[in-house]
Structure formats: structure tokens, C-alpha cells
N, C-alpha and C. Protein backbone atom coordinates (compact mmCIF):
# COMPACT_ATOMS: atom_id res chain seq x y z
N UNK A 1 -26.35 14.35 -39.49
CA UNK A 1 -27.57 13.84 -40.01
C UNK A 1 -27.98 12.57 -39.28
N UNK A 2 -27.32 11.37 -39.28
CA UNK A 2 -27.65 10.49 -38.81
C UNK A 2 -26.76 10.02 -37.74
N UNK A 3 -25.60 10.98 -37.37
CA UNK A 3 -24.98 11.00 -36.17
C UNK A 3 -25.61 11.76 -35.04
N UNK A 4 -25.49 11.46 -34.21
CA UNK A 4 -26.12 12.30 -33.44
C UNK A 4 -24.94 12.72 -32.43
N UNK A 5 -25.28 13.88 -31.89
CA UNK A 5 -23.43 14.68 -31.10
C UNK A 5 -23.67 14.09 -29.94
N UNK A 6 -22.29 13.90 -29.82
CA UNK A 6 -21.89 13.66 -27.68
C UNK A 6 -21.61 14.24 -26.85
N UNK A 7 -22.45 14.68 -26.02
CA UNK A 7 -21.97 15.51 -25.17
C UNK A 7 -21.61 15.16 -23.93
N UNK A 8 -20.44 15.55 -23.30
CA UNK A 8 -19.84 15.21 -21.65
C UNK A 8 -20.85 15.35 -21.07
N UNK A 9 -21.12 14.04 -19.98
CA UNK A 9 -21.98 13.65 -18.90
C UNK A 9 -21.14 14.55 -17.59
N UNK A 10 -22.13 15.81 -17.28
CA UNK A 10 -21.87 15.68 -16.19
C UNK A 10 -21.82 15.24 -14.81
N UNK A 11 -21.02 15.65 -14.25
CA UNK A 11 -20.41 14.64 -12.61
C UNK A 11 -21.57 14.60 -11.74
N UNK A 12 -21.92 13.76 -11.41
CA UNK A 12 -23.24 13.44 -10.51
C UNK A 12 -22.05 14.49 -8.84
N UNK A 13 -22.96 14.93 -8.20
CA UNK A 13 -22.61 15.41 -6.95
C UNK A 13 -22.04 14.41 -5.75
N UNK A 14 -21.07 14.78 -5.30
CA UNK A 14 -20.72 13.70 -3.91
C UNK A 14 -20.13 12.71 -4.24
N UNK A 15 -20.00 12.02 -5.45
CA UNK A 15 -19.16 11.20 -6.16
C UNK A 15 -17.63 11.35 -6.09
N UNK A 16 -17.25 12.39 -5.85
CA UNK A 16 -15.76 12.72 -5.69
C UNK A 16 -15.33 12.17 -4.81
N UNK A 17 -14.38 10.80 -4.46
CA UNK A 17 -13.86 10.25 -3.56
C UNK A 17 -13.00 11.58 -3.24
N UNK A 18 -12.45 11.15 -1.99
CA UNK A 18 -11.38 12.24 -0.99
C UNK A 18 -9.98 11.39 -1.87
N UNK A 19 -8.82 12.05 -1.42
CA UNK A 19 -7.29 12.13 -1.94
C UNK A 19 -6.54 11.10 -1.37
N UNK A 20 -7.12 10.74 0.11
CA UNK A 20 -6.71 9.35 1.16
C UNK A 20 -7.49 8.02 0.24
N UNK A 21 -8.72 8.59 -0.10
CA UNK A 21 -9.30 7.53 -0.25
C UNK A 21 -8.93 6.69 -1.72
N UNK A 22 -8.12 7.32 -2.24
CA UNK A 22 -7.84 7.06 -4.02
C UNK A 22 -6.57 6.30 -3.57
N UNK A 23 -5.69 6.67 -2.45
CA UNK A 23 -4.37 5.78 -2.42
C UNK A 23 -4.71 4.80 -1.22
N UNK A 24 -5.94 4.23 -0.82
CA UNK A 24 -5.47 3.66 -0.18
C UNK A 24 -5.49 2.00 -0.18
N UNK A 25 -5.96 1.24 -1.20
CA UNK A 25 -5.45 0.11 -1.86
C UNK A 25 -3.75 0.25 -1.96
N UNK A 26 -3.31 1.16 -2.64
CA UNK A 26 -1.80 0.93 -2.62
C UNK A 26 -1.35 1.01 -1.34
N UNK A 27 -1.67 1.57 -0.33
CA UNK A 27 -1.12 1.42 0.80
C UNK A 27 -1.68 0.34 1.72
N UNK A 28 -2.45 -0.19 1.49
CA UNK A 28 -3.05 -1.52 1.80
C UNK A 28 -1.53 -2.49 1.22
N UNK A 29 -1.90 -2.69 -0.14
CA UNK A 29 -1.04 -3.54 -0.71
C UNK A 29 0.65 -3.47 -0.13
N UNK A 30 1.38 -2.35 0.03
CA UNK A 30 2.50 -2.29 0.43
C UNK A 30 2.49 -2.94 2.24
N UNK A 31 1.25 -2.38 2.33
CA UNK A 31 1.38 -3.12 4.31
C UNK A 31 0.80 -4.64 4.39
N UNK A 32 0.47 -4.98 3.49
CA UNK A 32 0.64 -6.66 3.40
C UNK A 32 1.74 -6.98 2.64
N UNK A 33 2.27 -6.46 1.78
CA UNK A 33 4.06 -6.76 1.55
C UNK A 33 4.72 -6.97 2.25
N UNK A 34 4.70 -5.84 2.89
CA UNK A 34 5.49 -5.73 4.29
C UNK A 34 5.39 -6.75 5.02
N UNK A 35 4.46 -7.23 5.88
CA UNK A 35 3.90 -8.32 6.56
C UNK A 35 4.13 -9.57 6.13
N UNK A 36 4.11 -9.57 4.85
CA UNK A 36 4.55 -10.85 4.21
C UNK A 36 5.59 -11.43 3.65
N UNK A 37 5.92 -10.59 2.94
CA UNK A 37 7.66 -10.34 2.21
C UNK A 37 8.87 -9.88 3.02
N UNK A 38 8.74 -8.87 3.24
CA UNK A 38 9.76 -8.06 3.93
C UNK A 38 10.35 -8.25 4.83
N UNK A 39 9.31 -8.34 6.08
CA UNK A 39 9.57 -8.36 7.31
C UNK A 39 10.44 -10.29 7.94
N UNK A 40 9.70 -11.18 7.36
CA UNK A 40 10.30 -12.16 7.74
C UNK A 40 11.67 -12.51 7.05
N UNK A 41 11.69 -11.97 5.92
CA UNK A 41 13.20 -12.28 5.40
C UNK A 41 14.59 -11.27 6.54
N UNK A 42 13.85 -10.14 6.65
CA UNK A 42 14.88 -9.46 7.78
C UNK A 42 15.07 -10.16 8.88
N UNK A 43 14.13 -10.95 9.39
CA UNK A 43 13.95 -11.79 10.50
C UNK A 43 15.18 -12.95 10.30
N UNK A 44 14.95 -13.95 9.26
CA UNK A 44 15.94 -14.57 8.65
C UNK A 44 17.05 -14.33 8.51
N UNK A 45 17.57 -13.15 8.21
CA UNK A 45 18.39 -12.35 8.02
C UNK A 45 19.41 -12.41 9.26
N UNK A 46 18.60 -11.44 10.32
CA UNK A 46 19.15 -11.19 11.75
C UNK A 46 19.93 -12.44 11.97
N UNK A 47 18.61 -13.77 12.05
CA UNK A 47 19.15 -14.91 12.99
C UNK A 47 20.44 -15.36 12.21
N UNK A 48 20.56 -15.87 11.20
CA UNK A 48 21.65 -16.08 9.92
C UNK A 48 23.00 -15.34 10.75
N UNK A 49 23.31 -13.97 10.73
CA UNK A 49 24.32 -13.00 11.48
C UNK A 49 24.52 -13.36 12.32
N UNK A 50 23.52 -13.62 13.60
CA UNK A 50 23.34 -14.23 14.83
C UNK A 50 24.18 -15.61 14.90
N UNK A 51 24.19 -16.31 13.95
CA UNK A 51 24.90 -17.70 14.10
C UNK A 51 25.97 -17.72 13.58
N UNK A 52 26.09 -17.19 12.73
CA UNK A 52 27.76 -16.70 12.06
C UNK A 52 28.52 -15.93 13.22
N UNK A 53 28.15 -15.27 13.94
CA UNK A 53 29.20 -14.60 15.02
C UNK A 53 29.09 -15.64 15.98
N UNK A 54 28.21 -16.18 16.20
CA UNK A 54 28.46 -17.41 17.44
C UNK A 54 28.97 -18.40 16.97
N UNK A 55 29.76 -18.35 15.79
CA UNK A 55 30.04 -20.30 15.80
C UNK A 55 31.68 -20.32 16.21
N UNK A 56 31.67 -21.30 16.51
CA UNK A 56 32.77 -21.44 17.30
C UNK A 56 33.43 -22.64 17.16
N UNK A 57 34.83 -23.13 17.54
CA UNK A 57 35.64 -24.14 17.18
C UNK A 57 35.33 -25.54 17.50
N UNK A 58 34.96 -26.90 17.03
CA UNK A 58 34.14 -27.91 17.90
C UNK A 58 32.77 -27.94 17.24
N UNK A 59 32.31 -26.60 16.45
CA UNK A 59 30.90 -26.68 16.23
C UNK A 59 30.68 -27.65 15.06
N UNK A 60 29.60 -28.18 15.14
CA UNK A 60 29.36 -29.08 13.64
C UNK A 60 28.64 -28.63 12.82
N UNK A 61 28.67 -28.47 11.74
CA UNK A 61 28.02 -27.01 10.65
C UNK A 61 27.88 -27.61 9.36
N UNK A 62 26.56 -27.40 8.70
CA UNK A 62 26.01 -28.12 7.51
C UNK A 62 26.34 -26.64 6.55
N UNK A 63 27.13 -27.11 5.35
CA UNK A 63 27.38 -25.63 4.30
C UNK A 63 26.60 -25.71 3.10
N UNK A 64 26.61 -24.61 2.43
CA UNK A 64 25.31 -24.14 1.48
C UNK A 64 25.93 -25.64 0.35
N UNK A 65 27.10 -26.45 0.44
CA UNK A 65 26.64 -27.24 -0.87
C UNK A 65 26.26 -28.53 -0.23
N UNK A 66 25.77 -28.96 1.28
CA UNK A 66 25.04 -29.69 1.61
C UNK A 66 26.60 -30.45 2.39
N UNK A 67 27.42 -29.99 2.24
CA UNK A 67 28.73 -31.45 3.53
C UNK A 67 28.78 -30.37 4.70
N UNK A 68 28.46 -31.89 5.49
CA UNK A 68 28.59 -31.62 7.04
C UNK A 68 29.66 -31.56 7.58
N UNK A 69 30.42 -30.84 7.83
CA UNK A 69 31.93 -31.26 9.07
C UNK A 69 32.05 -30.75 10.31
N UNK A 70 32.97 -30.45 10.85
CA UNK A 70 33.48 -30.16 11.91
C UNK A 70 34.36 -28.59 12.24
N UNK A 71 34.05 -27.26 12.81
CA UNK A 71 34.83 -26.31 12.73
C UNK A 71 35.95 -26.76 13.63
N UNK A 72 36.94 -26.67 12.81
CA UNK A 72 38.49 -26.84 13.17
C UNK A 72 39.28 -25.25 13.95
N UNK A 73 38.71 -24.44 12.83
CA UNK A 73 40.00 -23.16 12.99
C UNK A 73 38.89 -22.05 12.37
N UNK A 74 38.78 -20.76 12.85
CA UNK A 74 38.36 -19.50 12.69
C UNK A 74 39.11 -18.54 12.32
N UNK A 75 38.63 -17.60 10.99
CA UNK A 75 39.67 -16.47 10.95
C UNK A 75 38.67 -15.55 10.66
N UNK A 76 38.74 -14.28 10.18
CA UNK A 76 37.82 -13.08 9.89
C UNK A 76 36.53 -13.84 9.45
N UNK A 77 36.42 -14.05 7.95
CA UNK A 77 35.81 -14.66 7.37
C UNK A 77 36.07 -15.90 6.49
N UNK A 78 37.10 -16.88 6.78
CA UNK A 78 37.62 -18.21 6.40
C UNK A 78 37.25 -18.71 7.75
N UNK A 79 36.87 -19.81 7.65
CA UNK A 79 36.32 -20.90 8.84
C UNK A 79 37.38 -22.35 8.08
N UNK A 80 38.02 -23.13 8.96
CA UNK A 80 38.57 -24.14 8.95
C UNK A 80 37.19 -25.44 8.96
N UNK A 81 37.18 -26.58 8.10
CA UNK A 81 35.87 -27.61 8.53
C UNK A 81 36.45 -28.46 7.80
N UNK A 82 36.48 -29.91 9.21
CA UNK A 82 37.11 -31.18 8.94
C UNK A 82 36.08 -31.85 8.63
N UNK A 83 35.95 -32.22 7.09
CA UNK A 83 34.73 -33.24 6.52
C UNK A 83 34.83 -34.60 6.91
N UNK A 84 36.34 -35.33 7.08
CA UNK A 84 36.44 -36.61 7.30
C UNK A 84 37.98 -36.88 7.92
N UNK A 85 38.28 -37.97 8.36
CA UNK A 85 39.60 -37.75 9.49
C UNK A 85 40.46 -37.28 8.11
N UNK A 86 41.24 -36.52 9.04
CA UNK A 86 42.63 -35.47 7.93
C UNK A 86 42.43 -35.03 6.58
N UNK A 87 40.98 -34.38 6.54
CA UNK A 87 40.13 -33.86 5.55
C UNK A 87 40.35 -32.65 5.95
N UNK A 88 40.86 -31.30 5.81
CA UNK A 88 40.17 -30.02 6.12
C UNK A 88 40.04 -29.08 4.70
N UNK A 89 39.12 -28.71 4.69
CA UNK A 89 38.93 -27.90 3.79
C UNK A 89 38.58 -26.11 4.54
N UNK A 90 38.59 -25.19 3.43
CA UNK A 90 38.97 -23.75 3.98
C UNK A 90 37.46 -23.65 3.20
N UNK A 91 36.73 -22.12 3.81
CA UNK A 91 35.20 -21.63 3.16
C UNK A 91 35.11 -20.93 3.41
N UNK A 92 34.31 -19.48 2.80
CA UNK A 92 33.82 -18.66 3.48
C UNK A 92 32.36 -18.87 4.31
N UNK A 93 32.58 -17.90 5.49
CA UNK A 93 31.45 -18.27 6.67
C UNK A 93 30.20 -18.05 6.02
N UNK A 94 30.09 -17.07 5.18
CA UNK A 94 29.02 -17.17 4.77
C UNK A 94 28.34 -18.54 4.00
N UNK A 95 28.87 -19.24 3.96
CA UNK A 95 29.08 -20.79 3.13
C UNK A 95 27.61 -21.31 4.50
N UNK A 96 28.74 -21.29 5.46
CA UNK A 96 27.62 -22.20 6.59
C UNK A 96 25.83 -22.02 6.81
N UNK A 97 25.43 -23.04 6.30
CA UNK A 97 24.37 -22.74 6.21
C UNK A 97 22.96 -23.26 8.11
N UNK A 98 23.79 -24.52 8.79
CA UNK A 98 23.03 -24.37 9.77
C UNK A 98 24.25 -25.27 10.91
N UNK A 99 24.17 -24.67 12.45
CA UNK A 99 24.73 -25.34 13.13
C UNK A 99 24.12 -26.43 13.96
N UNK A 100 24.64 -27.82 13.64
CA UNK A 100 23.87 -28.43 14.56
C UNK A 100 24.26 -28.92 15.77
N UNK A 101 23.55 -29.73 15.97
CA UNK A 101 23.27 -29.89 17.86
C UNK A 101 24.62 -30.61 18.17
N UNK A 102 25.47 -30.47 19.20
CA UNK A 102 26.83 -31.17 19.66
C UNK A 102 25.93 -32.76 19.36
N UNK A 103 26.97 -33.42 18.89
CA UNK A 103 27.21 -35.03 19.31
C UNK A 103 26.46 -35.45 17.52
N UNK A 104 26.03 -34.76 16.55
CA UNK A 104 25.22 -34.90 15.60
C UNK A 104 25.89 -35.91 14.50
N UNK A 105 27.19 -35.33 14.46
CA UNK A 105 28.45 -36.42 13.75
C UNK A 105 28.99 -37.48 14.52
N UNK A 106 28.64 -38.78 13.92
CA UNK A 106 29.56 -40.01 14.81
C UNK A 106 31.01 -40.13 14.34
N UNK A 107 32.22 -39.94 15.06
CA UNK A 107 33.84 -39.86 14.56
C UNK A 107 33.61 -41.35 14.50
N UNK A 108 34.49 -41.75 13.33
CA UNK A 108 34.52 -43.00 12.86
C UNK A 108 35.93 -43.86 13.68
């Protein structure tokens, strides 16, 4: 009576996007992820590995809880590092967080 019925609007013609065209925001979005997220942390990654197999005995090496020392002694994954004269403490390599430049520590 005072409702009046609804009926489905039909589909205007040509309106039907294509099947590429419905995904391709998400694939937008994942290739700026990529570009942004992803890719430089692998980058990070690499070099990190890269310096852990090169460090070597003599090197001076800052570790993830911020003390600087001296690599003394190398084993698989235990690194020897003299913090202060007849200081050595034992870590895992993964601990080392950056190697710096020869001469960086003054021996007291």
C-alpha cells in the first residue's frame, strides 16, 4: 500500500571491469612492499653475513649491548673480545653488531 516494491537495477553495459583489472591495486600494493619492506631488509641481511664471515682476530667490534672491544680468539660461532686490559669475555657472533675502522680503540 504505501510501500512501494524494489526492484534490482539492472547492470548498465560496459561497466564490467576485466579480472586483471579487479586485482590490480593488490598487486600494486605488494610491489611497493616489496620495494619498501622486503627488499632492503634482505639487503641488510646479506651485508650483516658478509661481516660476520670476515671478522677476524685484531678486529675492533661494537656488540648488540653497546661494549666495544677487541677480537682476541675465533671459534664456529663463539668469538673471543677483550673489553679492557685482561678483560675477555666469550659471545655469540651473532652478538657483533658493527666492525670498526683499525686504530678506533686507544690501548690505555
Amino acid at each position: 500500500m504505501w510501500i512501494s516494491n524494489a526492484f534490482a537495477q539492472a547492470s548498465a553495459a560496459g561497466t564490467d571491469s576485466g579480472g586483471l583489472m579487479s586485482f590490480l591495486p593488490l598487486i600494486l600494493m605488494f610491489a611497493v612492499l616489496y620495494f619498501i619492506m622486503i627488499r632492503p631488509q634482505m639487503k641488510r641481511q646479506k651485508e650483516s653475513k658478509a661481516m660476520l664471515q670476515a671478522l677476524a682476530v685484531g678486529d675492533e667490534v661494537v656488540t648488540s649491548g653497546g661494549i666495544i672491544g677487541k677480537v682476541t680468539a675465533l671459534k664456529d660461532q663463539i668469538i673471543s673480545v677483550e673489553i679492557s686490559a685482561g678483560t675477555v669475555v666469550q659471545m655469540q657472533k651473532g652478538a657483533i653488531t658493527t666492525v670498526l675502522p683499525k686504530g678506533t680503540l686507544k690501548s690505555a
